[in-house]
C-alpha atoms as a PDB file:
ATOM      1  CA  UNK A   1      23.267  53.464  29.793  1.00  0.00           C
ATOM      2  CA  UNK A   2      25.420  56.383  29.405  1.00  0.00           C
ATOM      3  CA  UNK A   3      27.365  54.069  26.690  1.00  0.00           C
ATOM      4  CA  UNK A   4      24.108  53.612  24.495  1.00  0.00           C
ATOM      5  CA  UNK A   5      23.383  56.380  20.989  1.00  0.00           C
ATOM      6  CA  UNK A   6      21.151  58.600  21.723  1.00  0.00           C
ATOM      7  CA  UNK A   7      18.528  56.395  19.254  1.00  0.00           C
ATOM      8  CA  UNK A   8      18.539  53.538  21.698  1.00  0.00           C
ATOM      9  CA  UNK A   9      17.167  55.852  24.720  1.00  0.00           C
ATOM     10  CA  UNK A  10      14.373  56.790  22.036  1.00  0.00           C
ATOM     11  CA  UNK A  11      16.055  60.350  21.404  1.00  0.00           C
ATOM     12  CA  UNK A  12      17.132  61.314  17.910  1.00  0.00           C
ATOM     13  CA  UNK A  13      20.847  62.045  17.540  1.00  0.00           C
ATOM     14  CA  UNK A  14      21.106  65.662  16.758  1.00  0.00           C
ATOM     15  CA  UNK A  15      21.691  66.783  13.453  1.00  0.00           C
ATOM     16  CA  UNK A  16      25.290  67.488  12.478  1.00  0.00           C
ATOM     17  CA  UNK A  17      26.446  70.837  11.795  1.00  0.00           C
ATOM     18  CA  UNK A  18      27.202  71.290   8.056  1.00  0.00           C
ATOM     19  CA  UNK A  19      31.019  71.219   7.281  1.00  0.00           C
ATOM     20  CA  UNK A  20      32.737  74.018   5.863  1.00  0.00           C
ATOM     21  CA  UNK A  21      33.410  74.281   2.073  1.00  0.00           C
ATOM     22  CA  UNK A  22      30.690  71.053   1.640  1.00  0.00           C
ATOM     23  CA  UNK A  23      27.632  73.333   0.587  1.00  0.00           C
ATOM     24  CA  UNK A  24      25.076  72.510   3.363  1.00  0.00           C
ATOM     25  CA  UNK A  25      26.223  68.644   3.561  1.00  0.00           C
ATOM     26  CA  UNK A  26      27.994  66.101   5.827  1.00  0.00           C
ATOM     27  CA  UNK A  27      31.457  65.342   4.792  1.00  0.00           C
ATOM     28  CA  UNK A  28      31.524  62.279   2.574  1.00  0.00           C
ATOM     29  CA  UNK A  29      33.477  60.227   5.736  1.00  0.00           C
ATOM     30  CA  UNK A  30      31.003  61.614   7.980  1.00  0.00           C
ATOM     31  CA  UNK A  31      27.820  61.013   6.519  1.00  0.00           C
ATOM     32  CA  UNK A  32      29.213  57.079   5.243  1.00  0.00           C
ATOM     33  CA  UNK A  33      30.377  56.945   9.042  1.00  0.00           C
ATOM     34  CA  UNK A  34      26.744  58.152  10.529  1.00  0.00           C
ATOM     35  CA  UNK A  35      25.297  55.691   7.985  1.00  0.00           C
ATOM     36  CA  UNK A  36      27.010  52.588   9.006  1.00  0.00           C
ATOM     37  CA  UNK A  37      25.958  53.402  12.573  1.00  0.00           C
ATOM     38  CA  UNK A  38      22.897  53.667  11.954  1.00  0.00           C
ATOM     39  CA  UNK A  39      22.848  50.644  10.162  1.00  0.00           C
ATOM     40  CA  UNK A  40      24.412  48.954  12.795  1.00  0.00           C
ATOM     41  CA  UNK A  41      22.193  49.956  15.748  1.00  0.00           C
ATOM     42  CA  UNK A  42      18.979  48.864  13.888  1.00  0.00           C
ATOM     43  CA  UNK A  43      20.393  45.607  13.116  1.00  0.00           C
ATOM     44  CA  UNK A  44      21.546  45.213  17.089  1.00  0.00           C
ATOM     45  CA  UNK A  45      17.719  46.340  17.480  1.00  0.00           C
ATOM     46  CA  UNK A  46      16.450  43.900  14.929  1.00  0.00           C
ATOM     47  CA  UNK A  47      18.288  40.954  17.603  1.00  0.00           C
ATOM     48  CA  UNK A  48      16.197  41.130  19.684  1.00  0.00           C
ATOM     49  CA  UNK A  49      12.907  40.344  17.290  1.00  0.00           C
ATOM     50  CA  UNK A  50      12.805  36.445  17.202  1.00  0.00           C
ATOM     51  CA  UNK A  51      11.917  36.843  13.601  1.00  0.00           C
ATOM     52  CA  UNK A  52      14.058  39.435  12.411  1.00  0.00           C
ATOM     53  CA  UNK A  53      16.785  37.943  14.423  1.00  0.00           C
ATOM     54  CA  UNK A  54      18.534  35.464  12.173  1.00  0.00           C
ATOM     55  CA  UNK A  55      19.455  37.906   9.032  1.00  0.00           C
ATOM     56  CA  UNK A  56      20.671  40.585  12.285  1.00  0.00           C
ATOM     57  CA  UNK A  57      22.551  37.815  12.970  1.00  0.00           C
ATOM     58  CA  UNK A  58      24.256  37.091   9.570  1.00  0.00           C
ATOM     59  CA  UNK A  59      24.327  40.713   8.581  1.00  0.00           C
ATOM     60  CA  UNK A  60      25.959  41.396  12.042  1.00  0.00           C
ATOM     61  CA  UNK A  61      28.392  38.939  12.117  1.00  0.00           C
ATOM     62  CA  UNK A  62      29.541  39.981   8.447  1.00  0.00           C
ATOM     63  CA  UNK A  63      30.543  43.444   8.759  1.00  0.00           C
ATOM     64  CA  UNK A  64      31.368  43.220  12.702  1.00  0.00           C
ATOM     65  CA  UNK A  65      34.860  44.637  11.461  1.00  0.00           C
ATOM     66  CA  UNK A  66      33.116  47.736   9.537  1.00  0.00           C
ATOM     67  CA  UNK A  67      31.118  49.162  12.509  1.00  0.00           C
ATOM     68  CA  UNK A  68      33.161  51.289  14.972  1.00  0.00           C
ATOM     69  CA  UNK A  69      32.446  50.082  18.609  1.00  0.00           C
ATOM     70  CA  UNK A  70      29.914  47.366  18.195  1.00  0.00           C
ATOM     71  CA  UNK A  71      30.701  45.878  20.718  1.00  0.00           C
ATOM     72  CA  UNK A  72      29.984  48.825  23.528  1.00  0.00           C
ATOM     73  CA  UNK A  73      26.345  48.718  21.670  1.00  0.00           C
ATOM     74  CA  UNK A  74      25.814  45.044  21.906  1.00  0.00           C
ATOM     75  CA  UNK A  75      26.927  44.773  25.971  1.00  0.00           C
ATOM     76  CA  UNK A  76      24.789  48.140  26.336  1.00  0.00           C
ATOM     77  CA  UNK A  77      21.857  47.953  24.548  1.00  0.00           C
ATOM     78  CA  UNK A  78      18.912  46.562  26.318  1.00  0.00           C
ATOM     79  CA  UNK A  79      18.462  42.659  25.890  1.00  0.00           C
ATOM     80  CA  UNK A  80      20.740  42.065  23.151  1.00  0.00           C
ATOM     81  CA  UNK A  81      23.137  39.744  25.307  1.00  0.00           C
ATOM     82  CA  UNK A  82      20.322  37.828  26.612  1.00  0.00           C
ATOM     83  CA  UNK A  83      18.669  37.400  22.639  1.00  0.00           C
ATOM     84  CA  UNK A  84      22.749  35.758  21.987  1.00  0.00           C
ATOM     85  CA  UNK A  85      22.803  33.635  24.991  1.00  0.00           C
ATOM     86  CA  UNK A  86      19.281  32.249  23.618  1.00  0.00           C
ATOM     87  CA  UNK A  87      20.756  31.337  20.427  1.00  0.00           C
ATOM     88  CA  UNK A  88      23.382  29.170  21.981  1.00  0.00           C
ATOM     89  CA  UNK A  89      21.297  27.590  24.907  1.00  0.00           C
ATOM     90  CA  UNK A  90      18.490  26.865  21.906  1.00  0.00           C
ATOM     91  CA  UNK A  91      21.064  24.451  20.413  1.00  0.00           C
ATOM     92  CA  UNK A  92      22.185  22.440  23.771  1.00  0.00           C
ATOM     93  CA  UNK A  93      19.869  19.547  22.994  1.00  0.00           C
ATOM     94  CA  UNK A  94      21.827  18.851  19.899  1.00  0.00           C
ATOM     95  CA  UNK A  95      24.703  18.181  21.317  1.00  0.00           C
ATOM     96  CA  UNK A  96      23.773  14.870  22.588  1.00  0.00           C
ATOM     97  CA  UNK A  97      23.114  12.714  20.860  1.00  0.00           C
ATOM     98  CA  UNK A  98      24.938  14.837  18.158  1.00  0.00           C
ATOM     99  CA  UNK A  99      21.918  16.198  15.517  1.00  0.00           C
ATOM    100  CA  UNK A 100      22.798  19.640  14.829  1.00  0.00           C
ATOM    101  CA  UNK A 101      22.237  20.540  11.750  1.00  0.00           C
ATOM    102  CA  UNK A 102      24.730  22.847   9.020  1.00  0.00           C
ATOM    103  CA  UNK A 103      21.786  25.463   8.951  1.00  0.00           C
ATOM    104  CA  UNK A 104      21.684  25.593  13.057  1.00  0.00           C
ATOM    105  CA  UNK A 105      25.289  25.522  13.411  1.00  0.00           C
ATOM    106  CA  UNK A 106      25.760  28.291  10.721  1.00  0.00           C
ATOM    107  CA  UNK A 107      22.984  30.855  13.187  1.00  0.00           C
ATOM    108  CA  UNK A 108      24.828  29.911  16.409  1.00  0.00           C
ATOM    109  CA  UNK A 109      28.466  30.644  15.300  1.00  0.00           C
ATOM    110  CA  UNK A 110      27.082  34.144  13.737  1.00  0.00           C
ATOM    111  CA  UNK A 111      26.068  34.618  17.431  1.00  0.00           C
ATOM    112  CA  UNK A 112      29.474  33.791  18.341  1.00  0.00           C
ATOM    113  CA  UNK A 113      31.273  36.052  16.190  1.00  0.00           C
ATOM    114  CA  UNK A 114      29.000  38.663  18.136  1.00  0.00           C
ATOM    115  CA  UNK A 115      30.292  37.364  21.648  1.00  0.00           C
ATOM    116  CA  UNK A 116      33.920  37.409  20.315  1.00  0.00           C
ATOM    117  CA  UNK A 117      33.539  41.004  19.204  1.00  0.00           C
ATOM    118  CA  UNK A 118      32.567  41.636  23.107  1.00  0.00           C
ATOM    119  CA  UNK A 119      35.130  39.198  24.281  1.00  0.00           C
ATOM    120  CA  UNK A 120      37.968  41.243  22.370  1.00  0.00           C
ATOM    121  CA  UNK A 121      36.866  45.159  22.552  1.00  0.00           C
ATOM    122  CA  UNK A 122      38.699  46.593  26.047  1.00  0.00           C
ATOM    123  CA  UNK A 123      35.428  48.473  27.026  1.00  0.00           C
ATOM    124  CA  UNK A 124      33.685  45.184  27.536  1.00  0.00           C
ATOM    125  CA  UNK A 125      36.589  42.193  27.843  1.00  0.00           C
ATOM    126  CA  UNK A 126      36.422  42.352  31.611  1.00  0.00           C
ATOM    127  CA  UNK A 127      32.238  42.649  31.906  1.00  0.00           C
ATOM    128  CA  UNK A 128      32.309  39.496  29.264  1.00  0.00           C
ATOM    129  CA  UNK A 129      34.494  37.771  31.890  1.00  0.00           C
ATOM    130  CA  UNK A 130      32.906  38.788  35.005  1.00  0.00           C
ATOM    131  CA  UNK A 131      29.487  38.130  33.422  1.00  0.00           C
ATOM    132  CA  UNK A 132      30.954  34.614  33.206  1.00  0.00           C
ATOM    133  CA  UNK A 133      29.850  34.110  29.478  1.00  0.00           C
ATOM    134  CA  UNK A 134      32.554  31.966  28.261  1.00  0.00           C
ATOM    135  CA  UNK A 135      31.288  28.812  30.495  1.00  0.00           C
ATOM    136  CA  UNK A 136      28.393  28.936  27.948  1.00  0.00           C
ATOM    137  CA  UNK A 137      30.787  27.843  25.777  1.00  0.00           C
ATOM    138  CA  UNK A 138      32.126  24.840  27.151  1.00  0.00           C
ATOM    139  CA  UNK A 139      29.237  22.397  26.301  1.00  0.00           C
ATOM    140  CA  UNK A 140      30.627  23.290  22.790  1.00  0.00           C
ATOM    141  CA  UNK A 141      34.099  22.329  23.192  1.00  0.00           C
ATOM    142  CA  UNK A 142      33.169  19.182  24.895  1.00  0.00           C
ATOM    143  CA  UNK A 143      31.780  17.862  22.290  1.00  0.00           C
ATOM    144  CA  UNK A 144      33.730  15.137  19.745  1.00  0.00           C
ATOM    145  CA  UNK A 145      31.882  14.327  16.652  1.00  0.00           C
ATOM    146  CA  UNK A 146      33.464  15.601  13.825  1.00  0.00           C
ATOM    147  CA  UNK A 147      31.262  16.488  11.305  1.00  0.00           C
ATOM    148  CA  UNK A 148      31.278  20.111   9.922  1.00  0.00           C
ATOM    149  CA  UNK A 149      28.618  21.364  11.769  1.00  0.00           C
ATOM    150  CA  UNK A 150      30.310  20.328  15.048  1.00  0.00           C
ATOM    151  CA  UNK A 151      34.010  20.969  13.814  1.00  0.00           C
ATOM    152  CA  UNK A 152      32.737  24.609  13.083  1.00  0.00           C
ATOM    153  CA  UNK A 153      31.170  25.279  16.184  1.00  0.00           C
ATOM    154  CA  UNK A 154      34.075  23.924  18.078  1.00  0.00           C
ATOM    155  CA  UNK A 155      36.347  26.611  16.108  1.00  0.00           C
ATOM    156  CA  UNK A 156      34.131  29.199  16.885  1.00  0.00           C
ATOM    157  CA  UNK A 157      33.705  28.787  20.424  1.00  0.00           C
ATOM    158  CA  UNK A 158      37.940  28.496  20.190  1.00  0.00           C
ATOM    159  CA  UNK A 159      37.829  31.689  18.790  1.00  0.00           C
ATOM    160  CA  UNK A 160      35.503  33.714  21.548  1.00  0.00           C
ATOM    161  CA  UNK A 161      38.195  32.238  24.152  1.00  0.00           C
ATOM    162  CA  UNK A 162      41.128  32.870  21.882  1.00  0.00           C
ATOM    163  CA  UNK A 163      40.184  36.758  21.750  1.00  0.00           C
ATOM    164  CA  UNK A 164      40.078  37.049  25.460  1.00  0.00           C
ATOM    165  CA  UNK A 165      43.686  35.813  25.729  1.00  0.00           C
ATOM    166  CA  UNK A 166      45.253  37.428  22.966  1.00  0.00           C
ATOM    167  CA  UNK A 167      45.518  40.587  24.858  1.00  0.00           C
ATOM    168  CA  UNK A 168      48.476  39.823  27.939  1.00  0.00           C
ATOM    169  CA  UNK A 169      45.779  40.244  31.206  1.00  0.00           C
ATOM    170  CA  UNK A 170      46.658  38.285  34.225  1.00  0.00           C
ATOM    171  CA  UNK A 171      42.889  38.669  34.851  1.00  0.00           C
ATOM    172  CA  UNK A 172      41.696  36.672  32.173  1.00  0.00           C
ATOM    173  CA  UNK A 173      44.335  33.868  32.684  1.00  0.00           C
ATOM    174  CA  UNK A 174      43.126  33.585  36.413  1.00  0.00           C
ATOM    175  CA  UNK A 175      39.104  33.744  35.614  1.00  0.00           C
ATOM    176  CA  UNK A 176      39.868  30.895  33.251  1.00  0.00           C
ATOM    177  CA  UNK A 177      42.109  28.772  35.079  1.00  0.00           C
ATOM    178  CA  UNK A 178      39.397  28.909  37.399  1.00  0.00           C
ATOM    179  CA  UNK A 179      37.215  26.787  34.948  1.00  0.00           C
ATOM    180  CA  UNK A 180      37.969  23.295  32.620  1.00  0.00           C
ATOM    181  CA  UNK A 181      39.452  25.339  29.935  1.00  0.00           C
ATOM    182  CA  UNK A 182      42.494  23.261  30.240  1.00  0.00           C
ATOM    183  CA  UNK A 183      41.241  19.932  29.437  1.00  0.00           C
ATOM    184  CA  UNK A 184      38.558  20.987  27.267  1.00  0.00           C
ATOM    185  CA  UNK A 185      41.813  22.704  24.981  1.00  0.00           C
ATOM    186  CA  UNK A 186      43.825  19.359  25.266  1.00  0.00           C
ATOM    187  CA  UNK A 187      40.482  17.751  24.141  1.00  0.00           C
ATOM    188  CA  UNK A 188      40.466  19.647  20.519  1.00  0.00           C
ATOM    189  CA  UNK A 189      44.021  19.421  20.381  1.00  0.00           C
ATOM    190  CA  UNK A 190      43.955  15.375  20.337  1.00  0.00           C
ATOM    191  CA  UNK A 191      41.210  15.472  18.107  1.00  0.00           C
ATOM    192  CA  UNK A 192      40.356  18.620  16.556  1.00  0.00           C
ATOM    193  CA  UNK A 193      41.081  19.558  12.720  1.00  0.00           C
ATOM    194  CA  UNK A 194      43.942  21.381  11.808  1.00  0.00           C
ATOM    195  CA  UNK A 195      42.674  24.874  12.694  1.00  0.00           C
ATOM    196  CA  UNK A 196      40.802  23.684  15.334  1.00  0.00           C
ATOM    197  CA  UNK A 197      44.040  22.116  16.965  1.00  0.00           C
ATOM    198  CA  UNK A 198      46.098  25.833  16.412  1.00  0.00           C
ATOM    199  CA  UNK A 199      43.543  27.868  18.023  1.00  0.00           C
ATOM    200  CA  UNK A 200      43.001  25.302  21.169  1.00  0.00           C
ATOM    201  CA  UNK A 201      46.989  25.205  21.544  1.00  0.00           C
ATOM    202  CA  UNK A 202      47.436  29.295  20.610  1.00  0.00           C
ATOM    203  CA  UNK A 203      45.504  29.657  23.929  1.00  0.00           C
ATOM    204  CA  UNK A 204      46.747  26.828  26.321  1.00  0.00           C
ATOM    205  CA  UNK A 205      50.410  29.222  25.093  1.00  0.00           C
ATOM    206  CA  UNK A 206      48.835  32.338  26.202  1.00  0.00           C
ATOM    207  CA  UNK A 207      47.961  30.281  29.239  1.00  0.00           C
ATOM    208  CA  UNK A 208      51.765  29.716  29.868  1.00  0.00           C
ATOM    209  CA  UNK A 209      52.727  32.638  29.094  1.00  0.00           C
ATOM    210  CA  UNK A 210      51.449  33.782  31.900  1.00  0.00           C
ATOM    211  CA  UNK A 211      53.258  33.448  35.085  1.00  0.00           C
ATOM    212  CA  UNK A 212      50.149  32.636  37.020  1.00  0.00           C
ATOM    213  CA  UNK A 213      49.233  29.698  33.865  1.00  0.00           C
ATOM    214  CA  UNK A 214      52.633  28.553  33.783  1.00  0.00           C
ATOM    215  CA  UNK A 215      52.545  28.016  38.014  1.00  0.00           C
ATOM    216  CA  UNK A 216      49.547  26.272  37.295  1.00  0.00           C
ATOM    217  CA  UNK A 217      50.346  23.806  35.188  1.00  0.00           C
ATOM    218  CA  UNK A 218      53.316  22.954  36.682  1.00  0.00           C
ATOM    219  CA  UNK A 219      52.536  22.616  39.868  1.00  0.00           C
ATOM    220  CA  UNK A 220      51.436  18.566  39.796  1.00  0.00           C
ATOM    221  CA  UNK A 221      52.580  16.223  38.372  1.00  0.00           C
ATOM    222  CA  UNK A 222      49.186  15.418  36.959  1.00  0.00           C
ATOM    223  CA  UNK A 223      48.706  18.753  35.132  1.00  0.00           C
ATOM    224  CA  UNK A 224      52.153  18.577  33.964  1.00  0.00           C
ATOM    225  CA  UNK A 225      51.763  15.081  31.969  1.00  0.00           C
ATOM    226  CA  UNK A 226      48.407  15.590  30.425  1.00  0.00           C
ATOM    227  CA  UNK A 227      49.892  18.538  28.912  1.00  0.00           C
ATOM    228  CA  UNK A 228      53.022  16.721  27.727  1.00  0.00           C
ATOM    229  CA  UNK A 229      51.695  14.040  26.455  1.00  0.00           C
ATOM    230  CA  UNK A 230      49.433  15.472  24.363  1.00  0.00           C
ATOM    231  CA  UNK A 231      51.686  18.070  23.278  1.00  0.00           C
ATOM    232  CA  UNK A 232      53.655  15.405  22.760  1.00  0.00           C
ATOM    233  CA  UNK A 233      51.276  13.200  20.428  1.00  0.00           C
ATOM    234  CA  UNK A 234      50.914  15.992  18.461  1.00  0.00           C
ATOM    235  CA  UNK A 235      54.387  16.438  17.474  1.00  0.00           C
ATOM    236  CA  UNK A 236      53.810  12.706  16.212  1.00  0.00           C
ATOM    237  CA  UNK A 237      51.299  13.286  14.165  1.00  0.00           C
ATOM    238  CA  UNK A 238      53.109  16.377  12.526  1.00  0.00           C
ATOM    239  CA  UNK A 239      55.873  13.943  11.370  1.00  0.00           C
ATOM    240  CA  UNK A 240      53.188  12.587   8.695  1.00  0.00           C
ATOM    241  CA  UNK A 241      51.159  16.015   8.160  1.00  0.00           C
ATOM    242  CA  UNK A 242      53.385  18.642   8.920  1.00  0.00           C
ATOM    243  CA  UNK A 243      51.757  21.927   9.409  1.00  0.00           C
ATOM    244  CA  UNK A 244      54.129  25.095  10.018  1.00  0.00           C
ATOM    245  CA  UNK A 245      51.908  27.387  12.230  1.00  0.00           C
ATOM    246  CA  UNK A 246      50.697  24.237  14.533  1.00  0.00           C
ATOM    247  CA  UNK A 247      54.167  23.082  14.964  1.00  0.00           C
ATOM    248  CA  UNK A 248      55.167  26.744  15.974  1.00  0.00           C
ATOM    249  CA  UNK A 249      52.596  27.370  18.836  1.00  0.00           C
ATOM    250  CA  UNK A 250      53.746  23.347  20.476  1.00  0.00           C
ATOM    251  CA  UNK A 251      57.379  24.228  20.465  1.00  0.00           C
ATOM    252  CA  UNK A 252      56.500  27.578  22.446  1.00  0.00           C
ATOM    253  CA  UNK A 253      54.829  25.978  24.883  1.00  0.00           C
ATOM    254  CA  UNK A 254      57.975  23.611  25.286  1.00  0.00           C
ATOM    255  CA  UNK A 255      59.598  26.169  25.806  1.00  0.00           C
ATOM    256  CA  UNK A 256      57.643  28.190  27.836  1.00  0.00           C
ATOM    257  CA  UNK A 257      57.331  24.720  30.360  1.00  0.00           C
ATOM    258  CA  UNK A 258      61.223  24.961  30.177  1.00  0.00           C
ATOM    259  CA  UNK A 259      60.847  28.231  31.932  1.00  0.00           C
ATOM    260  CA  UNK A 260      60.142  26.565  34.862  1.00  0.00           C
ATOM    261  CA  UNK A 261      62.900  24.226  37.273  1.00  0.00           C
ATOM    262  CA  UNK A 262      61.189  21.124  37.256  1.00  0.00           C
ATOM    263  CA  UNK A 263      59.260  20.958  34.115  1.00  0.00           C
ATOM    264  CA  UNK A 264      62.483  21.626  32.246  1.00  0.00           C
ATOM    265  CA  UNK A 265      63.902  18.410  34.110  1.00  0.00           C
ATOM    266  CA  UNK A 266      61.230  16.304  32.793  1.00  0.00           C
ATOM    267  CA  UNK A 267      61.282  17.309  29.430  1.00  0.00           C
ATOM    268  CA  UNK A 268      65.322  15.714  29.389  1.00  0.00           C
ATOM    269  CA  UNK A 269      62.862  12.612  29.358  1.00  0.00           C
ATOM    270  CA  UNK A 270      59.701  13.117  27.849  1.00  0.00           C
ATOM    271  CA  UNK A 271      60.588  16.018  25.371  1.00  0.00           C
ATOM    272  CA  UNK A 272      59.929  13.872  22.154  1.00  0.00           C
ATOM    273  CA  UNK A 273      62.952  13.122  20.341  1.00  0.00           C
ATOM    274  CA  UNK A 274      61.305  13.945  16.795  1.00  0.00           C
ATOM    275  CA  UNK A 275      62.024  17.823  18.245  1.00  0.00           C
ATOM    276  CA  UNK A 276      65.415  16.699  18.541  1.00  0.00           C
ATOM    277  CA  UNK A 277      66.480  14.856  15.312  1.00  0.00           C
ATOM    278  CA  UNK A 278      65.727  17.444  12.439  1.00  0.00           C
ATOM    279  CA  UNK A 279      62.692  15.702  11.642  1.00  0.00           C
ATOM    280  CA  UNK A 280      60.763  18.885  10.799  1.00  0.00           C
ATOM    281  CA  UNK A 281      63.999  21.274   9.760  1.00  0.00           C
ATOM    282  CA  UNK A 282      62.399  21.622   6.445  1.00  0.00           C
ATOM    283  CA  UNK A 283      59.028  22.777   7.760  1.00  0.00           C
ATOM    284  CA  UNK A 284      60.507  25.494   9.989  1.00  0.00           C
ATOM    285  CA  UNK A 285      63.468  26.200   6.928  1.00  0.00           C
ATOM    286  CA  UNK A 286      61.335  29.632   6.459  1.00  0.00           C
ATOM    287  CA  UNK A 287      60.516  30.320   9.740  1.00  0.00           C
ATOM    288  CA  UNK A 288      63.431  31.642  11.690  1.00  0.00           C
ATOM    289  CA  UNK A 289      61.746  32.550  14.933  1.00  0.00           C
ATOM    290  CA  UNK A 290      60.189  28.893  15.553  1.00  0.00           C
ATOM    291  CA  UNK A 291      64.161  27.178  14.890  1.00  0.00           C
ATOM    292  CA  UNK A 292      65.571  29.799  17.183  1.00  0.00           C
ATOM    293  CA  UNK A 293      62.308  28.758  20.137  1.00  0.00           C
ATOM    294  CA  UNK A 294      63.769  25.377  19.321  1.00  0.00           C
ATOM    295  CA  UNK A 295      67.082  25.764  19.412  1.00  0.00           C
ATOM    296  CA  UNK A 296      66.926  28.004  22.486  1.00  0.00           C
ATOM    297  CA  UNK A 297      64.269  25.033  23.863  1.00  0.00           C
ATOM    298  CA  UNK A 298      67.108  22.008  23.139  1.00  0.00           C
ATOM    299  CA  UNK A 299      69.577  24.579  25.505  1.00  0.00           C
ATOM    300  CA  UNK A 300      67.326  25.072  27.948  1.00  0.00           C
ATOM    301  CA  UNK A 301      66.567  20.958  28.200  1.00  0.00           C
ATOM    302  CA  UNK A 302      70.590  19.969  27.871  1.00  0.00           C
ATOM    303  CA  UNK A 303      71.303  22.289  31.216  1.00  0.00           C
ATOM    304  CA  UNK A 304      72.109  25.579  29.924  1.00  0.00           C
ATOM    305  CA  UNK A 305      69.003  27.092  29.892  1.00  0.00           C
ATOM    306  CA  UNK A 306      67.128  28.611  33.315  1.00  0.00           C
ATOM    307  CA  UNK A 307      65.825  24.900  34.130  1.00  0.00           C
ATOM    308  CA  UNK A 308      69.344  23.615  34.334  1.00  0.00           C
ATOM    309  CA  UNK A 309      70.159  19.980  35.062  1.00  0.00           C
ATOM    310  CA  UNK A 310      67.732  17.646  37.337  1.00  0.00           C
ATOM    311  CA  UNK A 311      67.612  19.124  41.100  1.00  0.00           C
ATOM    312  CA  UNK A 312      66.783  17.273  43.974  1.00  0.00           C
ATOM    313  CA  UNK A 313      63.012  16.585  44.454  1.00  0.00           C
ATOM    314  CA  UNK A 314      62.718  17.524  41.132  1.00  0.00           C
ATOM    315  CA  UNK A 315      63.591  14.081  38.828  1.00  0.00           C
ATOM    316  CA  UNK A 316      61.373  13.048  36.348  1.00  0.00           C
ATOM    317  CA  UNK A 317      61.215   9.991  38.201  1.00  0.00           C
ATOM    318  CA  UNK A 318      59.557  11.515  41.532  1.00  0.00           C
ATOM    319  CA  UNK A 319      56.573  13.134  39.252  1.00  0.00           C
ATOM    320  CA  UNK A 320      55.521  10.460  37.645  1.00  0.00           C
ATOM    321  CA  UNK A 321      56.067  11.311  34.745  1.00  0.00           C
END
C-alpha cells in the first residue's frame, strides 16, 4: 500500500508549499499536475461503483496517456483489478454463440485499455504477469466471427499482449510460451483484419526474437510448419492486398527462423517464392530496412547466411515439412 496517494488510505495529501515569485499559489504545472491526479484517482475510485463504473471506464481509458502513473494506482488501489476482471468475465457468455453487442464490446475494450496500461508500465508488467491476467484474455482471441464488435475486441485483447512484449524481457516470453498464445496469434493472423493480423504477427516476432521463443518454435517439426504455413498464406494474400507494415513484421520473422540451423534449411523449400520474385518490390520501394531483412533473409536461405546449406538430420524432408 505504500504505492497508493495519500487520498486512497483516507488521508488528505498535504498542502503544497507556495512557490516562490507565484504570490501565495501553486505553479501553473503544479497545480494542472495535482489536478489531473486528482481527477484520476476519483475516477479509479468511481471503478469500483457498479453504477458509476462505465463513464470511469470511458473517461479512464481516454486520457490513460495524460495521467502520470496510472497504472501503479490501478494495480494498488483496493479492488480496482477485481471491478476490470468483472467487466471482461461479464461478457464470456457472449462469446458463444456470438451476441455481443457494439455497446458491450465498446465497455469491455475501455477495460482493456486499463489492463494494457498495467501490462506496459515497469512497476506493474511483472505483477500483471505473475497475477496471470493475460489468460483472461484468451477466450477473446479464440473467438472467429468477424463482426465489429468481435474484430474490436480481438484487437484489443492483441494489444494488452502486444504491450507486454514490446519491452525485450525473457520473462514475459517464457510466462507466455507457457500458455496457447501461439496458436491463438496464428488464429488472427489467418483470419483477422488487417490490423488485427499486424498486431497478432508483431508479437509471435517479439516471440522469436527471443532466444528462448525462437528455441521454441523450432524445436518440432510441428511448431515449425504451423508457423510457416501460415506465415506463408499470408504472404499470398499480400500479393492481392498488399499492406507495407504487415508485410514487414512476416519477413522478420523469416528471418528471424533463418537464425536458426534447421529452420533456415526448410525455408530453401517452403520459403514462398512470391518473397523471392520481386512480387512486392514496389510495396517495400520506401522502406529500406524491410528490402535489406529480405535481402539479408534470401542470403541466409541460399547458404551464406548462419543457417548455411541443409546438414545432416536437418533436411526438410526428415521434418515433415
Amino acid at each position: 500500500m505504500a504505492n497508493i496517494p495519500p487520498s486512497f488510505a483516507g488521508v488528505s495529501p498535504p498542502s503544497p508549499s507556495p512557490m516562490a515569485g507565484s504570490s501565495g499559489g501553486l505553479a501553473p504545472g503544479q497545480a494542472a499536475k495535482d489536478k489531473k491526479m486528482a481527477s484520476a484517482e476519483q475516477l479509479v475510485l468511481e471503478l469500483c461503483d457498479p453504477e458509476l463504473r462505465e463513464n470511469a471506464l470511458l473517461e479512464l481509458s481516454k486520457k490513460r496517456e495524460i495521467f502520470q502513473d496510472l497504472a501503479p494506482l490501478l494495480w494498488h488501489s483496493f479492488g480496482t483489478i477485481a471491478a476490470l476482471l468483472q467487466e471482461i468475465i461479464s461478457i464470456y457468455p457472449s462469446l458463444s454463440p456470438p451476441t455481443l453487442s457494439p455497446g458491450a464490446s465498446n465497455r469491455v475494450c475501455n477495460a482493456l485499455a486499463l489492463l494494457q496500461c498495467v501490462a506496459s508500465h515497469p512497476e506493474t508488467r511483472i505483477l500483471f504477469l505473475n497475477a496471470h491476467i493475460p489468460l483472461y484474455l484468451y477466450p477473446f482471441l479464440n473467438t472467429t466471427s468477424k463482426t465489429r464488435p468481435f474484430e474490436y475486441l480481438r484487437l484489443t485483447s492483441l494489444g494488452v499482449i502486444g504491450a507486454l512484449v514490446k519491452v525485450d524481457d525473457t520473462e514475459v516470453i517464457s510466462f507466455l510460451l507457457q500458455t496457447e498464445i501461439i496458436p491463438l496469434c496464428l488464429r488472427t493472423m489467418e483470419m483477422g483484419s488487417e490490423l488485427s493480423k499486424t498486431v497478432a504477427t508483431f508479437i509471435v516476432q517479439k516471440i522469436l526474437l527471443d532466444d528462448v521463443g525462437l528455441r521454441y518454435i523450432c524445436a518440432t517439426a510441428e511448431r515449425f510448419f504451423a508457423v510457416g504455413s501460415v506465415l506463408a498464406n499470408m504472404v499470398v494474400s499480400l500479393a492481392d492486398q498488399p499492406s507495407t507494415r504487415l508485410l514487414k513484421h512476416i519477413i522478420r520473422c523469416y528471418l528471424r527462423l533463418s537464425d536458426n540451423p534447421r529452420a533456415c534449411a526448410a525455408l530453401q523449400s517452403c520459403l514462398p517464392d512470391m518473397l523471392k520474385d520481386g512480387t512486392f518490390n514496389n510495396c517495400l520501394r520506401d522502406d529500406p530496412a524491410t528490402r535489406r531483412w529480405l535481402q539479408q533473409l534470401l542470403h541466409n536461405v541460399t547458404g551464406g547466411g548462419m543457417g548455411g546449406g541443409p546438414q545432416p538430420g536437418m533436411d526438410p524432408m526428415n521434418m515433415g515439412i
